[in-house]
PDB file of N, CA and C in Angstrom:
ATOM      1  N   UNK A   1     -11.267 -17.345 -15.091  1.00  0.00           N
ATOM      2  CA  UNK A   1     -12.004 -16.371 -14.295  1.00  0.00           C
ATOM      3  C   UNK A   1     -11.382 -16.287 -12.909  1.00  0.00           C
ATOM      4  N   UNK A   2     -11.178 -14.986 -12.512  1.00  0.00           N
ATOM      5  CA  UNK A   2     -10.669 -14.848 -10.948  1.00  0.00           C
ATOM      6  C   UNK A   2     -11.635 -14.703  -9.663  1.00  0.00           C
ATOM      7  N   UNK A   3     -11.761 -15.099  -8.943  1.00  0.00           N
ATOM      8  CA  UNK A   3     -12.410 -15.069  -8.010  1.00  0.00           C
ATOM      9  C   UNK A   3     -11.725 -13.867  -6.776  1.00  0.00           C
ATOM     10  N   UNK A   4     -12.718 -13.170  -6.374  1.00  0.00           N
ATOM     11  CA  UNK A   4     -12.219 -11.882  -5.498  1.00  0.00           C
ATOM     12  C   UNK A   4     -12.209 -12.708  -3.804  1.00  0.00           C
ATOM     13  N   UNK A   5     -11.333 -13.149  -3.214  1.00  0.00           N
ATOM     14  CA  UNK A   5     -11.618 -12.991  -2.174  1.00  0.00           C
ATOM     15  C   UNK A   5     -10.687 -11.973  -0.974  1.00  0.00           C
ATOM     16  N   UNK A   6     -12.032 -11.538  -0.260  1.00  0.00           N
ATOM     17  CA  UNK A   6     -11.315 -10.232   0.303  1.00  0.00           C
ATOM     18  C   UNK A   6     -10.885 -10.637   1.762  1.00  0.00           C
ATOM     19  N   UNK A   7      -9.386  -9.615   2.008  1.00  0.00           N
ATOM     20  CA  UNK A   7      -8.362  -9.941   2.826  1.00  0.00           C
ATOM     21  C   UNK A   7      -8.701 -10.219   4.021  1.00  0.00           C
ATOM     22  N   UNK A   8      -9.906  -9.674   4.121  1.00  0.00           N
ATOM     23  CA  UNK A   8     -10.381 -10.277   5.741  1.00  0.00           C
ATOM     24  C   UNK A   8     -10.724 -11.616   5.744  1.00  0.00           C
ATOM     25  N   UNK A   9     -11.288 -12.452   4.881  1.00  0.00           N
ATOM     26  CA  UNK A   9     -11.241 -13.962   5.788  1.00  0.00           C
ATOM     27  C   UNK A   9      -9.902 -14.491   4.662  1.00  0.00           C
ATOM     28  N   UNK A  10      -9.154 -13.935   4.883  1.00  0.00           N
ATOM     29  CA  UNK A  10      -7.875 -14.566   4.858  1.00  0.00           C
ATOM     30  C   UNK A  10      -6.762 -14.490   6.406  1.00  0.00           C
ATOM     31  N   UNK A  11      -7.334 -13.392   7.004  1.00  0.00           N
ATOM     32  CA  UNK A  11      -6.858 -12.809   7.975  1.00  0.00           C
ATOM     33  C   UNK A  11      -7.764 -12.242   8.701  1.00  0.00           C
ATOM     34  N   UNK A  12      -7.991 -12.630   9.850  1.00  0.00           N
ATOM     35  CA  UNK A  12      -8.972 -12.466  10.726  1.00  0.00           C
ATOM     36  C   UNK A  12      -8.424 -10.758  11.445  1.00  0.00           C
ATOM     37  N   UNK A  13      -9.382  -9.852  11.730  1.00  0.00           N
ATOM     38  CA  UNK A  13      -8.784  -8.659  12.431  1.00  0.00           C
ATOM     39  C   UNK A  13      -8.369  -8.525  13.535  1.00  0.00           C
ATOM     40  N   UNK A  14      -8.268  -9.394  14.459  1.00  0.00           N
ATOM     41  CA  UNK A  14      -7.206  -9.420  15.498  1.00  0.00           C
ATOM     42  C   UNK A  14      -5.892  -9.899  15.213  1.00  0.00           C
ATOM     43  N   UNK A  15      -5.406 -10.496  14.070  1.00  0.00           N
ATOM     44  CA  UNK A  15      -4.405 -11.172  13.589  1.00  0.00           C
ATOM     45  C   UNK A  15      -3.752  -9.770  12.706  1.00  0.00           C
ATOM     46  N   UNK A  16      -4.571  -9.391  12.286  1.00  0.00           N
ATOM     47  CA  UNK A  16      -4.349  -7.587  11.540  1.00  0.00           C
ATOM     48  C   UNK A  16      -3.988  -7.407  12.827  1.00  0.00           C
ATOM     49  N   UNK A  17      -4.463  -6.674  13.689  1.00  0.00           N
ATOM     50  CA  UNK A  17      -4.496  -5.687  14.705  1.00  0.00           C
ATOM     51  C   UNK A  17      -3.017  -5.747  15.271  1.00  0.00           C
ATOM     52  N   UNK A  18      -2.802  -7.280  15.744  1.00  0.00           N
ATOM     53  CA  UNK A  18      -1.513  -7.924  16.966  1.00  0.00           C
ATOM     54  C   UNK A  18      -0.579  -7.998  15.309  1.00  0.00           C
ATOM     55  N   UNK A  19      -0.683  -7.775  14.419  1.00  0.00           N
ATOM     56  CA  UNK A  19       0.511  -8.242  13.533  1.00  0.00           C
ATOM     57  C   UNK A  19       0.913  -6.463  13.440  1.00  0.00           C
ATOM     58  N   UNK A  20       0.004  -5.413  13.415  1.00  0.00           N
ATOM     59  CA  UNK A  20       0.368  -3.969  13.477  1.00  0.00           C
ATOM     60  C   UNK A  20       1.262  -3.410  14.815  1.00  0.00           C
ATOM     61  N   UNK A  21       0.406  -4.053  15.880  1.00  0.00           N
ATOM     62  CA  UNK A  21       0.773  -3.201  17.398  1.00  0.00           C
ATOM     63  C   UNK A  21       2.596  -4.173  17.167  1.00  0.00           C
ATOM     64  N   UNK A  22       2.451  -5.273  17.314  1.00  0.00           N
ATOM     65  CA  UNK A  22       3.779  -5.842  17.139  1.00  0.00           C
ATOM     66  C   UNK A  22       4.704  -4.981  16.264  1.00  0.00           C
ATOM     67  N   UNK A  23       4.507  -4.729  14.870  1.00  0.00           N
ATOM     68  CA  UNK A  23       5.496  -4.114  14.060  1.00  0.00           C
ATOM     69  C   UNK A  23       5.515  -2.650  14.533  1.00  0.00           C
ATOM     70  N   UNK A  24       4.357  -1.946  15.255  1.00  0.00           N
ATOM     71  CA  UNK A  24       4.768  -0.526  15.284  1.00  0.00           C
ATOM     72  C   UNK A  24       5.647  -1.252  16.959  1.00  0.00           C
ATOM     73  N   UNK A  25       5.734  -1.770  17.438  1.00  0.00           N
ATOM     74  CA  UNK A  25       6.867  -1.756  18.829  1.00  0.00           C
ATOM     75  C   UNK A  25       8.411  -2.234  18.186  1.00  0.00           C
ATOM     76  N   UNK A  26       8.056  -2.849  17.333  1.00  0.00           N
ATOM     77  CA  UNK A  26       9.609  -3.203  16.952  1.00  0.00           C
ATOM     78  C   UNK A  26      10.397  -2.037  16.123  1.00  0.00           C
ATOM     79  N   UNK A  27       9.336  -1.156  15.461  1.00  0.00           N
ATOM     80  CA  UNK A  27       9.836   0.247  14.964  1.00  0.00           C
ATOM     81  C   UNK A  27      10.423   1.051  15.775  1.00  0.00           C
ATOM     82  N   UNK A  28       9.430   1.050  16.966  1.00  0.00           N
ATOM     83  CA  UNK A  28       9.895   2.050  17.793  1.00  0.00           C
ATOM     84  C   UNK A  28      11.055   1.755  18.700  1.00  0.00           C
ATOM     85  N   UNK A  29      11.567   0.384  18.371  1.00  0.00           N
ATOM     86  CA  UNK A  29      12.665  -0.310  19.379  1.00  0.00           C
ATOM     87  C   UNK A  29      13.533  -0.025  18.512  1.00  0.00           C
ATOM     88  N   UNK A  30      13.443  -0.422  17.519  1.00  0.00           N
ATOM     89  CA  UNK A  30      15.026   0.037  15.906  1.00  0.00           C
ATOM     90  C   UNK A  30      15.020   1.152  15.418  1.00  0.00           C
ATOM     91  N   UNK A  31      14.309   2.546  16.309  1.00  0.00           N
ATOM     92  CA  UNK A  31      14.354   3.891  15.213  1.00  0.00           C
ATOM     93  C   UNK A  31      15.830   3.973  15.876  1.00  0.00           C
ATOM     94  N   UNK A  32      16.163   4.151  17.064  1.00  0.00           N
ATOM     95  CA  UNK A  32      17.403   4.583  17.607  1.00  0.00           C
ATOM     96  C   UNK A  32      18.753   3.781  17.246  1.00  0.00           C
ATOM     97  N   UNK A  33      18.702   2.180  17.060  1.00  0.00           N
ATOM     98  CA  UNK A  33      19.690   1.558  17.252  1.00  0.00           C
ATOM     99  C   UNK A  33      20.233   1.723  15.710  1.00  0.00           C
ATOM    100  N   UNK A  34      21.401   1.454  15.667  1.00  0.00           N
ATOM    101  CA  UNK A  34      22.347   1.878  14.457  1.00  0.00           C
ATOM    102  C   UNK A  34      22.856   0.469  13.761  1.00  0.00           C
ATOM    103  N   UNK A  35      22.636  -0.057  12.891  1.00  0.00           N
ATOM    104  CA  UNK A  35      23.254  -1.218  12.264  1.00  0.00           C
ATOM    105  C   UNK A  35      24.306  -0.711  10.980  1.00  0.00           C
ATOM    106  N   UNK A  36      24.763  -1.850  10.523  1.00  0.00           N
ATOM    107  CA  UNK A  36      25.506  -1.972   9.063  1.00  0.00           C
ATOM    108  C   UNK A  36      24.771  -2.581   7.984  1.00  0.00           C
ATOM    109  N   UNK A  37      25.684  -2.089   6.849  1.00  0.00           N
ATOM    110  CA  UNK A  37      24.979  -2.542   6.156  1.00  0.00           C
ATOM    111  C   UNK A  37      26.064  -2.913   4.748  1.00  0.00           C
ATOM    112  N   UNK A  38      26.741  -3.913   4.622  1.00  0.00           N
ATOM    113  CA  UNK A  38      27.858  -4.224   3.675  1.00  0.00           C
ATOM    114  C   UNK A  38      27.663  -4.594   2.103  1.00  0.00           C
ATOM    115  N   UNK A  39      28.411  -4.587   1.551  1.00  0.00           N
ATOM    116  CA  UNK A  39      27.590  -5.153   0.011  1.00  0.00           C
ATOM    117  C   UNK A  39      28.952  -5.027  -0.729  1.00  0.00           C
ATOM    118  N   UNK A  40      28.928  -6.178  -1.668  1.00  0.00           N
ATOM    119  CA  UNK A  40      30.341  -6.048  -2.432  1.00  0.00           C
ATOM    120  C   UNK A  40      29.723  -5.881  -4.106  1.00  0.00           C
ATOM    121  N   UNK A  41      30.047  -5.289  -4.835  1.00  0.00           N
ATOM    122  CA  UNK A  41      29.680  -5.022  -6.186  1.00  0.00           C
ATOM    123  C   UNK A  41      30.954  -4.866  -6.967  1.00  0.00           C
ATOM    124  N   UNK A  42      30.583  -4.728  -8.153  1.00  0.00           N
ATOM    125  CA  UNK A  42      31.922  -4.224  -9.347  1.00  0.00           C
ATOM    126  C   UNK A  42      32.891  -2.876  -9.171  1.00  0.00           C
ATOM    127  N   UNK A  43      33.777  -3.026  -9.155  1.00  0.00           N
ATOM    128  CA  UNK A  43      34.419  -1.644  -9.537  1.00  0.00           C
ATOM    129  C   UNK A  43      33.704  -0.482 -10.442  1.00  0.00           C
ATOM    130  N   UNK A  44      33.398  -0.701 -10.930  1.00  0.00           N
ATOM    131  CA  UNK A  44      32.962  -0.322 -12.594  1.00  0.00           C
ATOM    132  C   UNK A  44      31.523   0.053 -12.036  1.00  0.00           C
ATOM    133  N   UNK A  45      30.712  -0.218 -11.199  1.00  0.00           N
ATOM    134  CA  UNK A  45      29.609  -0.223 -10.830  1.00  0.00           C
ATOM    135  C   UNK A  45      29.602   0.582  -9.741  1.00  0.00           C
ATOM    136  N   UNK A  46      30.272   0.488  -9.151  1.00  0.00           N
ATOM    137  CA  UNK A  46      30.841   2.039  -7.886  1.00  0.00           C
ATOM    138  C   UNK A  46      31.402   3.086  -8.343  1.00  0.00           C
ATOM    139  N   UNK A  47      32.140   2.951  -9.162  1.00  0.00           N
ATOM    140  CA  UNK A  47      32.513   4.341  -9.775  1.00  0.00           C
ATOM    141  C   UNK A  47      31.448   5.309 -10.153  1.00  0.00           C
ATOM    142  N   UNK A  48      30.545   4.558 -11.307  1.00  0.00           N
ATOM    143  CA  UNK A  48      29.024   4.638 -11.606  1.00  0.00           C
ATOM    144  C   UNK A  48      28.085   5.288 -10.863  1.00  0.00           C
ATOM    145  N   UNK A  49      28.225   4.746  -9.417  1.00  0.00           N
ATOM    146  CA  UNK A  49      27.661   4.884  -8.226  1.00  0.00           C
ATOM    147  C   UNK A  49      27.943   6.480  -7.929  1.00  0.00           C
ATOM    148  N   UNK A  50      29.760   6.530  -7.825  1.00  0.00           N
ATOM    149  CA  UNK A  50      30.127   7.561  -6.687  1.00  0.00           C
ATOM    150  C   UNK A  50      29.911   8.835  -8.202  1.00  0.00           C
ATOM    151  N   UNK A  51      29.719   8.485  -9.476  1.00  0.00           N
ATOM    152  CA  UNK A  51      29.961   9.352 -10.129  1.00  0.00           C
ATOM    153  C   UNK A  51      28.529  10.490  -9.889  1.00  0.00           C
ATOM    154  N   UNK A  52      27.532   9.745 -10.100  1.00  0.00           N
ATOM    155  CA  UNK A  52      25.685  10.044  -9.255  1.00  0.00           C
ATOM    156  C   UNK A  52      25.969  10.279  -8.858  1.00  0.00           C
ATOM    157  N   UNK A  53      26.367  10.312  -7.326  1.00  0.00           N
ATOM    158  CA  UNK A  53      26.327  10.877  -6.553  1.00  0.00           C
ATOM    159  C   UNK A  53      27.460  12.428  -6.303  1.00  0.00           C
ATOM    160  N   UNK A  54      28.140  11.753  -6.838  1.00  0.00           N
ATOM    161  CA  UNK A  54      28.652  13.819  -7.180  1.00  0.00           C
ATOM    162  C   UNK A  54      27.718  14.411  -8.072  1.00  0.00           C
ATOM    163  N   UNK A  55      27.440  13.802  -8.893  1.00  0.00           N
ATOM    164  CA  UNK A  55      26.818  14.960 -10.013  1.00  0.00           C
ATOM    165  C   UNK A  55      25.370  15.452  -9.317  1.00  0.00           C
ATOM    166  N   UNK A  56      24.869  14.772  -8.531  1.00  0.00           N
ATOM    167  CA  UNK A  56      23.766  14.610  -7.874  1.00  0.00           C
ATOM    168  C   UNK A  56      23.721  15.869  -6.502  1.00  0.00           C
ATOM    169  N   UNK A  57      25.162  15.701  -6.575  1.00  0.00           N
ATOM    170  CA  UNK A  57      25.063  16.911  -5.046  1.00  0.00           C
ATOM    171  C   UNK A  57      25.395  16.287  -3.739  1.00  0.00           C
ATOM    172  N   UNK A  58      25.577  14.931  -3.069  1.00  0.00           N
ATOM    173  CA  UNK A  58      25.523  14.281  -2.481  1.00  0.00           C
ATOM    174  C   UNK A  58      26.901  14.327  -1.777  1.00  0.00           C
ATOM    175  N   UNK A  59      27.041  14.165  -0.529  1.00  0.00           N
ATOM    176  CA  UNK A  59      28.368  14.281  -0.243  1.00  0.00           C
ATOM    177  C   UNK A  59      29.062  12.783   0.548  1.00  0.00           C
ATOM    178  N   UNK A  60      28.618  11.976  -0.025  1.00  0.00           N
ATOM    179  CA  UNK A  60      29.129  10.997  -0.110  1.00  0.00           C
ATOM    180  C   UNK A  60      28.594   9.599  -0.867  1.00  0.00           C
ATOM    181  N   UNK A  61      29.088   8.438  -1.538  1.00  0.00           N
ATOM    182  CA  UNK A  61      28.446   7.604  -1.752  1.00  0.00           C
ATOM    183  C   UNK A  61      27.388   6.670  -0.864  1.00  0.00           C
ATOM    184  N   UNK A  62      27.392   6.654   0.713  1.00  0.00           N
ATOM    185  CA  UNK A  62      26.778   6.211   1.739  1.00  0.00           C
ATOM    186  C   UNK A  62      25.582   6.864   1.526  1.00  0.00           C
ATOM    187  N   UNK A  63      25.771   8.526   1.433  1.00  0.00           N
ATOM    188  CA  UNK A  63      24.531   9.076   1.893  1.00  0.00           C
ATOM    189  C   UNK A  63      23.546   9.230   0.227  1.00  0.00           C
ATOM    190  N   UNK A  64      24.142   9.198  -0.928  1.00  0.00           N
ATOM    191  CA  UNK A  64      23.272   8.796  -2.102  1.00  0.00           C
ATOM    192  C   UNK A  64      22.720   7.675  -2.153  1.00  0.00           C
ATOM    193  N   UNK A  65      23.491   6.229  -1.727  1.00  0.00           N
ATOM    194  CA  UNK A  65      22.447   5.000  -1.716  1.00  0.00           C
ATOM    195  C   UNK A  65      21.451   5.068  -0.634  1.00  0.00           C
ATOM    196  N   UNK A  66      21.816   5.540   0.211  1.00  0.00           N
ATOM    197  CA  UNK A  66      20.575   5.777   1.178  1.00  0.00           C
ATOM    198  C   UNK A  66      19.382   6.629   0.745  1.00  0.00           C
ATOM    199  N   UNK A  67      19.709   7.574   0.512  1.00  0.00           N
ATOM    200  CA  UNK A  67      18.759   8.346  -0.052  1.00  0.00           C
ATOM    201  C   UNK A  67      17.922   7.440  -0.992  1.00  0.00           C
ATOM    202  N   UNK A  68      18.695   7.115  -2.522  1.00  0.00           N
ATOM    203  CA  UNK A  68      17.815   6.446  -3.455  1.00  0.00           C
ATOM    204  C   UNK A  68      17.169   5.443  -3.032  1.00  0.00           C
ATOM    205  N   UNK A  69      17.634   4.468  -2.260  1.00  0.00           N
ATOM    206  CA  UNK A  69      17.166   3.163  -1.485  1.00  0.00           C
ATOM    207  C   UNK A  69      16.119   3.695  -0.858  1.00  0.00           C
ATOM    208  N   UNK A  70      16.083   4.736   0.001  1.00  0.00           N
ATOM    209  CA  UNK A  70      14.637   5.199   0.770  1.00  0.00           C
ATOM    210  C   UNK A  70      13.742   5.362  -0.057  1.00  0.00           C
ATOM    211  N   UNK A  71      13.851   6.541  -1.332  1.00  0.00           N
ATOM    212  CA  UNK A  71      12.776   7.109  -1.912  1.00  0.00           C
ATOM    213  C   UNK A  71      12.289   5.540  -2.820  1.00  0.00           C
ATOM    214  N   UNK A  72      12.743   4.906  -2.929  1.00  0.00           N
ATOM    215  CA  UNK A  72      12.557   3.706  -3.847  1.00  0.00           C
ATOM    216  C   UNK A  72      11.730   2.918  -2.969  1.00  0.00           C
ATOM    217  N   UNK A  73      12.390   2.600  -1.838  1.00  0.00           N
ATOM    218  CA  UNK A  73      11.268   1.855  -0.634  1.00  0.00           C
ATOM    219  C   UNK A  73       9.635   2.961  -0.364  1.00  0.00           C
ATOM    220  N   UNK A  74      10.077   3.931  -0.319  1.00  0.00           N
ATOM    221  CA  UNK A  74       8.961   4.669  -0.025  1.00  0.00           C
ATOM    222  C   UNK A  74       7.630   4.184  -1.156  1.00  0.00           C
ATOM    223  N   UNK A  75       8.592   4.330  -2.698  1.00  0.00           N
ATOM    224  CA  UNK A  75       7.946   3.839  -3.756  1.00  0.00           C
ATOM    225  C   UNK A  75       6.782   2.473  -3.646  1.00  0.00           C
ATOM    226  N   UNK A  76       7.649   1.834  -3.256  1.00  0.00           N
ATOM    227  CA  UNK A  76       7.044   0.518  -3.426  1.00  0.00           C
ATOM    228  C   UNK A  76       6.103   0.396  -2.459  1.00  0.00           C
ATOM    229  N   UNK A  77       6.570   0.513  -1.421  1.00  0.00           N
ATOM    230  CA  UNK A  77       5.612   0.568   0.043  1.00  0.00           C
ATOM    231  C   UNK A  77       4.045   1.853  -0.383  1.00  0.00           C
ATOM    232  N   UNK A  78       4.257   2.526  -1.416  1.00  0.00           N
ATOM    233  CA  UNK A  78       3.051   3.548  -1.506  1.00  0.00           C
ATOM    234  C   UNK A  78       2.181   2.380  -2.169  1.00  0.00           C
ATOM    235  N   UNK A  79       2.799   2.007  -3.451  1.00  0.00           N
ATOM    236  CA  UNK A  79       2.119   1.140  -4.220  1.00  0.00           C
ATOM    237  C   UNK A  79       1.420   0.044  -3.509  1.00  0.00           C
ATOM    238  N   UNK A  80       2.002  -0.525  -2.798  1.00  0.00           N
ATOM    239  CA  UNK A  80       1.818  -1.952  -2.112  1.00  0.00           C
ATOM    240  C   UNK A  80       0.054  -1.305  -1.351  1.00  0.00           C
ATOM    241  N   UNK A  81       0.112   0.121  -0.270  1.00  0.00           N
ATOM    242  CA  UNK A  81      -0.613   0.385   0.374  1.00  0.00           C
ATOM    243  C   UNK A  81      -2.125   0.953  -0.136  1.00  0.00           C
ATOM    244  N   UNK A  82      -1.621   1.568  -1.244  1.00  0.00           N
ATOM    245  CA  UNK A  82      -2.641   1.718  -2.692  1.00  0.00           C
ATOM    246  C   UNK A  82      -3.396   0.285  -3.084  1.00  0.00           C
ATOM    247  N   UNK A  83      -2.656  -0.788  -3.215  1.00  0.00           N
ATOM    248  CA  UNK A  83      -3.665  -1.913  -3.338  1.00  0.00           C
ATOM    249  C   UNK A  83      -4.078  -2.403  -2.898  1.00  0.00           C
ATOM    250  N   UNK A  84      -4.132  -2.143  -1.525  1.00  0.00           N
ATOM    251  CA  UNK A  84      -4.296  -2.714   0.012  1.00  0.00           C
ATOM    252  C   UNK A  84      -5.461  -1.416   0.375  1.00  0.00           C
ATOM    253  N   UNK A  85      -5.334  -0.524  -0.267  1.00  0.00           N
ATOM    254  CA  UNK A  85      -6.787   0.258  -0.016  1.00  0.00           C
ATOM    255  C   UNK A  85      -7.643  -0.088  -1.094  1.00  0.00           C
ATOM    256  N   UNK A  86      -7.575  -0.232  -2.297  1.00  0.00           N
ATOM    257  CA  UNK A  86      -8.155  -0.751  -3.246  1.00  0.00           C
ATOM    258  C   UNK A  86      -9.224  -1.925  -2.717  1.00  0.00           C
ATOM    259  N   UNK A  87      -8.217  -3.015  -2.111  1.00  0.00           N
ATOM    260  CA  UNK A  87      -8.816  -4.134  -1.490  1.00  0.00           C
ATOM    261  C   UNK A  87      -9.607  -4.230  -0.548  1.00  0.00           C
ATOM    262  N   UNK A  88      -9.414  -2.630   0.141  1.00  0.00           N
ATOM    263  CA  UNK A  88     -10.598  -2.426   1.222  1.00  0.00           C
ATOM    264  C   UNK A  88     -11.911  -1.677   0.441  1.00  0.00           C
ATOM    265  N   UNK A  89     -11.493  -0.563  -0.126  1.00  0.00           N
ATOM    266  CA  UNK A  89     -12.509  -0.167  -1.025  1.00  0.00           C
ATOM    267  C   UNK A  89     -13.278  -1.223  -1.746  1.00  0.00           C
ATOM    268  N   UNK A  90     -12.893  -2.514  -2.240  1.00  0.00           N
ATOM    269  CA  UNK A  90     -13.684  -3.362  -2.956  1.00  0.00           C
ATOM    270  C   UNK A  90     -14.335  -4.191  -1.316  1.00  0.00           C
ATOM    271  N   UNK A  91     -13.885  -4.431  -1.049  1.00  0.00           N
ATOM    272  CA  UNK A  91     -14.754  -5.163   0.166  1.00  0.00           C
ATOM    273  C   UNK A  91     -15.818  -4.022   0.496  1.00  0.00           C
ATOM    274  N   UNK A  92     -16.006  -2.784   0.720  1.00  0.00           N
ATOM    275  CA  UNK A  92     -17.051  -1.795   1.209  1.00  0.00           C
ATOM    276  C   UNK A  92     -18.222  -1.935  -0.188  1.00  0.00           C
ATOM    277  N   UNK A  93     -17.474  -1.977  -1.031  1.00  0.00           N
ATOM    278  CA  UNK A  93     -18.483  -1.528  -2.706  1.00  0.00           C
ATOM    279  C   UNK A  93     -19.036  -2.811  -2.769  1.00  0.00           C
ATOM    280  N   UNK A  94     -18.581  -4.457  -2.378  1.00  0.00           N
ATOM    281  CA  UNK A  94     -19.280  -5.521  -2.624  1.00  0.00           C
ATOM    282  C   UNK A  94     -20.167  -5.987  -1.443  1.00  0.00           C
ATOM    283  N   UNK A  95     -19.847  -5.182  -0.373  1.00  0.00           N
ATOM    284  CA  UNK A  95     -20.577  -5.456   0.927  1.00  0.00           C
ATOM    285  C   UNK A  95     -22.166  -5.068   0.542  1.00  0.00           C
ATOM    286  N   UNK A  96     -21.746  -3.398  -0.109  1.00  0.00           N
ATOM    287  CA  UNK A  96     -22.929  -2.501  -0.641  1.00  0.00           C
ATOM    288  C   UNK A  96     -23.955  -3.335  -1.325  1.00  0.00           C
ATOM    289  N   UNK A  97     -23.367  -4.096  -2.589  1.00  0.00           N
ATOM    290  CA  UNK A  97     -24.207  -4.268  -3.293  1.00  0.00           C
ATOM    291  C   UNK A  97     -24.638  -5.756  -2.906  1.00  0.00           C
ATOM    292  N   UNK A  98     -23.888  -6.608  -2.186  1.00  0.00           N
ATOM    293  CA  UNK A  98     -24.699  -8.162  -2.033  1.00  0.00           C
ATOM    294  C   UNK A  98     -25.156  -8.188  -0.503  1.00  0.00           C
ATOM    295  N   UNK A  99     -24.836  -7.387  -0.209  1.00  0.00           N
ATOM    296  CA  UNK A  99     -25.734  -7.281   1.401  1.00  0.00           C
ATOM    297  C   UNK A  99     -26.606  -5.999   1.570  1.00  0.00           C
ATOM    298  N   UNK A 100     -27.636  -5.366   0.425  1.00  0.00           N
ATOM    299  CA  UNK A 100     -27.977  -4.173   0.434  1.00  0.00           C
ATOM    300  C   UNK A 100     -29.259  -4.048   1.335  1.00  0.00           C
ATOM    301  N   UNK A 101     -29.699  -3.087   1.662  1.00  0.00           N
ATOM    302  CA  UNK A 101     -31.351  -2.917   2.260  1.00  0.00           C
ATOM    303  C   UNK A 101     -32.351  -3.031   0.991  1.00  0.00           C
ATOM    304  N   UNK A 102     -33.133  -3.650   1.753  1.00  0.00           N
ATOM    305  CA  UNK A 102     -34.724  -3.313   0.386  1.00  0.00           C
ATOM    306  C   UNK A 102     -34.751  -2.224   0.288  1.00  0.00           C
ATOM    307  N   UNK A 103     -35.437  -1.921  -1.185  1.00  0.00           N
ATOM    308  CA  UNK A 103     -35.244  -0.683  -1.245  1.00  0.00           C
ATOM    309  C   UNK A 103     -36.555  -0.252  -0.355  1.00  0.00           C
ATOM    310  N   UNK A 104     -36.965   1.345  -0.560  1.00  0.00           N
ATOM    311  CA  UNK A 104     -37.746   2.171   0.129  1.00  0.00           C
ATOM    312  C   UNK A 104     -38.891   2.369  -0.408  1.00  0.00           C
ATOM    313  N   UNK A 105     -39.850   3.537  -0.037  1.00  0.00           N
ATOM    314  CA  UNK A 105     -40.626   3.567  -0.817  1.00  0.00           C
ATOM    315  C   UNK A 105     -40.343   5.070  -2.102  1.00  0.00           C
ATOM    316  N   UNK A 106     -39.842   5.450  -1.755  1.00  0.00           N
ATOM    317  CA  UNK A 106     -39.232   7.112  -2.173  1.00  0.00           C
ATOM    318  C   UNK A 106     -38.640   6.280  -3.280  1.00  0.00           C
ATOM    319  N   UNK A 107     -37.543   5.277  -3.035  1.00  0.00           N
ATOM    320  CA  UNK A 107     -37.054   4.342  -4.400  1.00  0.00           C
ATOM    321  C   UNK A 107     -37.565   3.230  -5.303  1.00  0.00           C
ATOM    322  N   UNK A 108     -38.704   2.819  -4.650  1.00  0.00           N
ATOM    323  CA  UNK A 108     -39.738   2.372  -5.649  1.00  0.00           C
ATOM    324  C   UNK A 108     -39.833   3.369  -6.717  1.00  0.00           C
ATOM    325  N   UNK A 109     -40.862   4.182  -6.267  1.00  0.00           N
ATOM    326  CA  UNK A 109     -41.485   5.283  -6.623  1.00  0.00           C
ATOM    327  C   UNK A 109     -40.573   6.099  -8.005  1.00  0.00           C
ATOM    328  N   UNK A 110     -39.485   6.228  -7.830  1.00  0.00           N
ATOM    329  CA  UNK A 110     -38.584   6.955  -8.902  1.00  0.00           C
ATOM    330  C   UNK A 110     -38.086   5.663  -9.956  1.00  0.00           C
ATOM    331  N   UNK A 111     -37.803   4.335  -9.282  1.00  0.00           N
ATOM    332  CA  UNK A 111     -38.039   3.483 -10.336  1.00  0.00           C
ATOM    333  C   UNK A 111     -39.055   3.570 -11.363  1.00  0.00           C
ATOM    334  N   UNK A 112     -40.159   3.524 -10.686  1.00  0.00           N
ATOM    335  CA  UNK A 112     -41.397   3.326 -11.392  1.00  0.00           C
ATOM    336  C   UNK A 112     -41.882   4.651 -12.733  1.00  0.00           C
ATOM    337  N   UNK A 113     -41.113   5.731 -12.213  1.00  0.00           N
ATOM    338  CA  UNK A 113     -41.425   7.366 -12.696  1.00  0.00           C
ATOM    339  C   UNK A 113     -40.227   7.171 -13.577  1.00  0.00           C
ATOM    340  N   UNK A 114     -39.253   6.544 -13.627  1.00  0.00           N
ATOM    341  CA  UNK A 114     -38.072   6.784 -14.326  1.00  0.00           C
ATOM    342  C   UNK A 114     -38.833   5.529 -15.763  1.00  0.00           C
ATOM    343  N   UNK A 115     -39.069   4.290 -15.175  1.00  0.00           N
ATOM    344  CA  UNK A 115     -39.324   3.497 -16.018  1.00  0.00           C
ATOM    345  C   UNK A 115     -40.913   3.749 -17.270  1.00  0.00           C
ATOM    346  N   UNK A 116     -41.140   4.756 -16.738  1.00  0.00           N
ATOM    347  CA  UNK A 116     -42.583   5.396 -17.353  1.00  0.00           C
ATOM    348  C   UNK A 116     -41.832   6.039 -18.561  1.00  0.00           C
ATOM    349  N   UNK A 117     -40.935   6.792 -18.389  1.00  0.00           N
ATOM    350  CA  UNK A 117     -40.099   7.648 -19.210  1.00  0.00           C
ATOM    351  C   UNK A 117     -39.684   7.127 -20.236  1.00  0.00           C
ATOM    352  N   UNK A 118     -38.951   5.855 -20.059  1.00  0.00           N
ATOM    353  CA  UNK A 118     -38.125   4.692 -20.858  1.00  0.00           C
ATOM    354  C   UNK A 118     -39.479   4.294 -21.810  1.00  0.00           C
ATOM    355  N   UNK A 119     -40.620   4.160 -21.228  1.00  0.00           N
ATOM    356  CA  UNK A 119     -41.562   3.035 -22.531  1.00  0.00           C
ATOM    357  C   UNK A 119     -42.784   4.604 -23.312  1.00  0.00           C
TER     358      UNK A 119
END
């Protein structure tokens, strides 16, 4: 059996907050600066490469791995953020139901009218 525990007391929200403001400043410090990026592979596996990327339209092998490498990161990073809303959505839906209000009297009342129905 799995036990749900949700991401907040794993991580307190100021530790969220300063771990966000931090990564959006270091974004905004590396959108401009220009790095490398090297990699040695097969012959046979670049050809492969540069062949995609002609047939693909691409006007160079640099600018096809980039491309695929982005849309692929984009990929994963959607997924990742999808379960990371999931995980918030389940923290709101279990908040709902184990920390709920008594009910009312309007919801008595339709209990009671609904359960008349049933017997």
């Amino acid at each position: 059996m799995y036990e749900y525990i949700p991401y907040k007391y794993l991580f307190g929200t100021d530790f969220v907050r300063t771990f966000v403001k931090i990564k959006i400043m270091e974004t905004k410090a590396i959108q401009n600066e220009k790095t490398r990026f090297d990699t040695r592979l097969p012959k046979e596996q670049k050809l492969f490469f540069e062949r995609a990327a002609n047939i693909g339209g691409f006007r160079s092998l640099t600018e096809f791995i980039i491309s695929t490498v982005q849309e692929k990161a984009k990929e994963i990073i959607a997924e990742r953020e999808i379960f990371l809303a999931s995980n918030r959505d389940n923290d709101i839906f279990f908040e709902a139901i184990f920390n709920a209000d008594k009910p009312n009297n309007d919801l008595i009342s339709a209990t009671e009218d609904y359960n008349k129905l049933l017997l």
